[in-house]
Structures are given as structure tokens and as C-alpha cells.
Protein backbone atom coordinates (compact mmCIF):
# COMPACT_ATOMS: atom_id res chain seq x y z
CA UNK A 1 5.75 -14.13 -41.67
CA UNK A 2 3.37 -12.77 -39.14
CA UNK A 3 4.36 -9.81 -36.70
CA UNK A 4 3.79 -10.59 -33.25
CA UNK A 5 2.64 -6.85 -31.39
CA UNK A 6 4.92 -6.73 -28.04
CA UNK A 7 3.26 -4.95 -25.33
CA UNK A 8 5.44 -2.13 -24.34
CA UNK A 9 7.33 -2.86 -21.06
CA UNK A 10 6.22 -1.84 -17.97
CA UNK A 11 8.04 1.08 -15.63
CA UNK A 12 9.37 -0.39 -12.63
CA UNK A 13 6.76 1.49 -10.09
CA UNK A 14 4.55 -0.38 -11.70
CA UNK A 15 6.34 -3.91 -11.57
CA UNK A 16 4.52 -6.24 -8.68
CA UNK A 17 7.54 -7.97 -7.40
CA UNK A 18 9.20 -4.48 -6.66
CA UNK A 19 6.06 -3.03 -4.73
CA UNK A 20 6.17 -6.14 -3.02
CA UNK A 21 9.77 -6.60 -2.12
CA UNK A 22 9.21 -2.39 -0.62
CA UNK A 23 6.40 -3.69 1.39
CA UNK A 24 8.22 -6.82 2.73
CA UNK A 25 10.94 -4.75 3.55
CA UNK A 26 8.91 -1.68 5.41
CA UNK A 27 6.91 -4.12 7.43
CA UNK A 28 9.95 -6.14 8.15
CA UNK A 29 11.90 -3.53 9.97
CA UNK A 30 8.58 -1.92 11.71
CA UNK A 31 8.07 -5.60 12.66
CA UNK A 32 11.79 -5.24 14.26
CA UNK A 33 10.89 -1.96 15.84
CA UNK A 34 7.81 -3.66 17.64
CA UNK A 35 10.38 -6.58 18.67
CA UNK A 36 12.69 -4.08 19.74
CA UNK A 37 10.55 -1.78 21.42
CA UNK A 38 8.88 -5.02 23.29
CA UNK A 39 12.42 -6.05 24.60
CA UNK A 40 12.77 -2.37 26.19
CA UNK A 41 10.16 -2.68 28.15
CA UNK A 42 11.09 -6.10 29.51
CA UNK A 43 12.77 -6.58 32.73
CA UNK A 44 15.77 -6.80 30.80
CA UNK A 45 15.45 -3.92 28.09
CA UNK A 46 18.34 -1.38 27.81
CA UNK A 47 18.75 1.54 26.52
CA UNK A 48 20.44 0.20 23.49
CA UNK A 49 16.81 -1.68 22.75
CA UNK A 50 15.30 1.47 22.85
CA UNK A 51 17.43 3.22 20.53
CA UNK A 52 16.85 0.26 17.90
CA UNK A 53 12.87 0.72 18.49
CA UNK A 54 13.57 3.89 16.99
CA UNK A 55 16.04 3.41 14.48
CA UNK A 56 14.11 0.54 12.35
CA UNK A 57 11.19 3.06 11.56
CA UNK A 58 13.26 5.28 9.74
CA UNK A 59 14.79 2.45 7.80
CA UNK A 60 11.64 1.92 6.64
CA UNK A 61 11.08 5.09 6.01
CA UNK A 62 14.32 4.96 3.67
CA UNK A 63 12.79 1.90 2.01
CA UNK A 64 9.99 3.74 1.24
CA UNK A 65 11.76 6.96 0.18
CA UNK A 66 14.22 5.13 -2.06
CA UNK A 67 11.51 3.57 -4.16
CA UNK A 68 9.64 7.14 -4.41
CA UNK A 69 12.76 8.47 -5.89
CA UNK A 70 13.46 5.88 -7.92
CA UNK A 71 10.19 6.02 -9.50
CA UNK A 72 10.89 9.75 -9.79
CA UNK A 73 14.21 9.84 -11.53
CA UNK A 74 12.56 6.79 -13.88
CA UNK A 75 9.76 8.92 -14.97
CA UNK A 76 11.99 12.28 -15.29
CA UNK A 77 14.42 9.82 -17.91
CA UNK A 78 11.17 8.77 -19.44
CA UNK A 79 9.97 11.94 -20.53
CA UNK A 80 11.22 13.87 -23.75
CA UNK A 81 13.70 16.51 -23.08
CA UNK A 82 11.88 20.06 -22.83
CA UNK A 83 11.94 22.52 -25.87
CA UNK A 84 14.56 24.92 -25.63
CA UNK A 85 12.91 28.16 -24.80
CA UNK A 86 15.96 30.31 -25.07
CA UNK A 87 17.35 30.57 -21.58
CA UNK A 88 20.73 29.71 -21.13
CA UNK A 89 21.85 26.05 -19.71
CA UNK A 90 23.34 26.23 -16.32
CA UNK A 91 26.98 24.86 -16.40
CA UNK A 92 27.55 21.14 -15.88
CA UNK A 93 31.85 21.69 -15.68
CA UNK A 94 33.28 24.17 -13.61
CA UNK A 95 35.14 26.90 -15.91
CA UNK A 96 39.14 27.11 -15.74
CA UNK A 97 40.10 30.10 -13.91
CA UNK A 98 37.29 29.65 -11.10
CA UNK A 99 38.92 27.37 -8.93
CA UNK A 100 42.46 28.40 -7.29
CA UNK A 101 45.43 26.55 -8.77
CA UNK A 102 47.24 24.01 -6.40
CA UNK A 103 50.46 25.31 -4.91
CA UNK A 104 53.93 23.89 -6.36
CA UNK A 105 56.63 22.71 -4.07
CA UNK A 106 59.66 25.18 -5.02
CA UNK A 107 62.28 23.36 -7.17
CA UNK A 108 65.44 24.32 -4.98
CA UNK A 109 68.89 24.85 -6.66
CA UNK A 110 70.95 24.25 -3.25
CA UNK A 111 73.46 21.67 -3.47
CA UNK A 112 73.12 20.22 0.27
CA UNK A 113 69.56 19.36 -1.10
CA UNK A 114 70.77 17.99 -4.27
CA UNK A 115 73.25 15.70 -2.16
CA UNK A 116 70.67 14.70 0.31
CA UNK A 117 68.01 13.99 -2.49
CA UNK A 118 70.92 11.92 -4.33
CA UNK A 119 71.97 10.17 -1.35
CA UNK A 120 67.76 8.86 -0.70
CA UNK A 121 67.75 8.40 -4.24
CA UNK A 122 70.66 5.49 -3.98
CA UNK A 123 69.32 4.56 -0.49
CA UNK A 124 66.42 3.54 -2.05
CA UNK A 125 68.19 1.27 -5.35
CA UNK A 126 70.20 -0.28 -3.00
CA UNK A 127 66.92 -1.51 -1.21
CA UNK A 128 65.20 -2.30 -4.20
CA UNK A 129 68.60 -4.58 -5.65
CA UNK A 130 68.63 -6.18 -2.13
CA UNK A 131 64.69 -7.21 -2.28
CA UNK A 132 65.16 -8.16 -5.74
CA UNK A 133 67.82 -10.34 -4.66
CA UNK A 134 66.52 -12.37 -1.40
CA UNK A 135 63.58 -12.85 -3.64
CA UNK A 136 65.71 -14.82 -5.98
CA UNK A 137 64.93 -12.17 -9.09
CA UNK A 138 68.07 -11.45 -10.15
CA UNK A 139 67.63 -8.90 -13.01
CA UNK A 140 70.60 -7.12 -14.37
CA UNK A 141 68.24 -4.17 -15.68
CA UNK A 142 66.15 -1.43 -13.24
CA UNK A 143 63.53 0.73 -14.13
CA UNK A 144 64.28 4.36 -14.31
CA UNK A 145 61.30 5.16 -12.22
């Protein structure tokens, strides 16, 4: 059987279609920015024209950003983890302890609450059997919960 050599794959920066689909997408909105800015300075261009004119440039500013970083962060996960010269490795969880604890509601031993809590309690199964029941569900067992 003969072994075929497979050319490695290319990065993404250096894929065509993705170049091309950046520059189709920067010249696209600084083509909308021209259209934009055009309509401004017509006799009927408002304000709202203007502030288009200038928003489209910095979307394709983002386009062009995005695929920087992308090309960045694909060439950092490329390349083989540094040696470890010693130094210790900033944390990636925050330690217990750091962070204040969340605050508890106060369990309360008065009966009046008790009652009242009760009281909402069987407020709330009686609701629950009456849905049950207009929905035609008629189940002689209830959750707990």
C-alpha cells in the first residue's frame, strides 16, 4: 500500500475565502458609509444619515479587528506552551475565603409567621389541585415540592 503525504492544513489567516469574505465585508459597509454620507448631503439628508455615515466605518473597522484577533488567538493556540521557568502561575479560580459569603434570610421561630407561611403554603395546593383539575388531570398524588 502506498502512503499518500497530506500537506499540513493551512491556518485560517491564511485561508483565501476568509481574507476575502473580511474584504467584502469592510468595503461593503464603507460602501454604505459613502451611500449614507451622500444621502446627508441631499436636500433631504437628516441627521440620522449622518450619524450612519459614521457608524459603518467603524463596523468595518470591527471586521477588520475581529479577523486580526482571530488570527492572533489562532497562532497563540498554535504555539507550544512555554517552558516553565519557575515563576508561579497566576490563579485561574478565585480562592474560598476571598469573596464575601451571601447573606442568609433568618429562619424565624415566631408562630404568626409559621401560620402565615402555612396558610400560603395551602393557598398555593389548593391552586395547584384546582389547575390540575380544569385541565382535566386528575391525579390523586402531589409532589412534595
Amino acid at each position: 500500500m502506498e502512503r499518500v503525504s497530506v500537506p499540513p492544513p493551512r491556518p485560517a489567516h491564511n485561508r483565501a475565502a476568509l481574507i476575502a469574505l473580511v474584504c467584502v465585508v469592510a468595503l461593503g459597509c464603507l460602501a454604505l458609509a459613502w451611500w449614507q454620507w451622500e444621502r446627508f448631503e441631499s436636500s433631504t439628508g437628516t441627521g440620522q444619515n449622518l450619524g450612519y455615515a459614521l457608524q459603518w466605518p467603524l463596523f468595518a473597522g470591527f471586521a477588520v479587528f475581529a479577523y486580526v484577533r482571530f488570527v492572533r488567538l489562532e497562532r497563540e493556540a498554535s504555539e507550544p506552551a512555554p517552558p516553565d521557568d519557575g515563576k508561579p502561575e497566576a490563579p485561574r479560580e478565585i480562592p474560598a475565603g476571598i469573596l464575601p459569603e451571601r447573606p442568609q434570610a433568618p429562619r424565624s421561630d415566631d408562630p404568626e409567621t409559621a401560620a402565615y407561611n402555612q396558610y400560603l403554603a395551602q393557598l398555593h395546593a389548593n391552586d395547584t389541585d384546582a389547575q390540575v383539575r380544569t385541565a382535566g388531570l386528575h391525579s390523586p398524588e402531589r409532589n412534595a415540592g
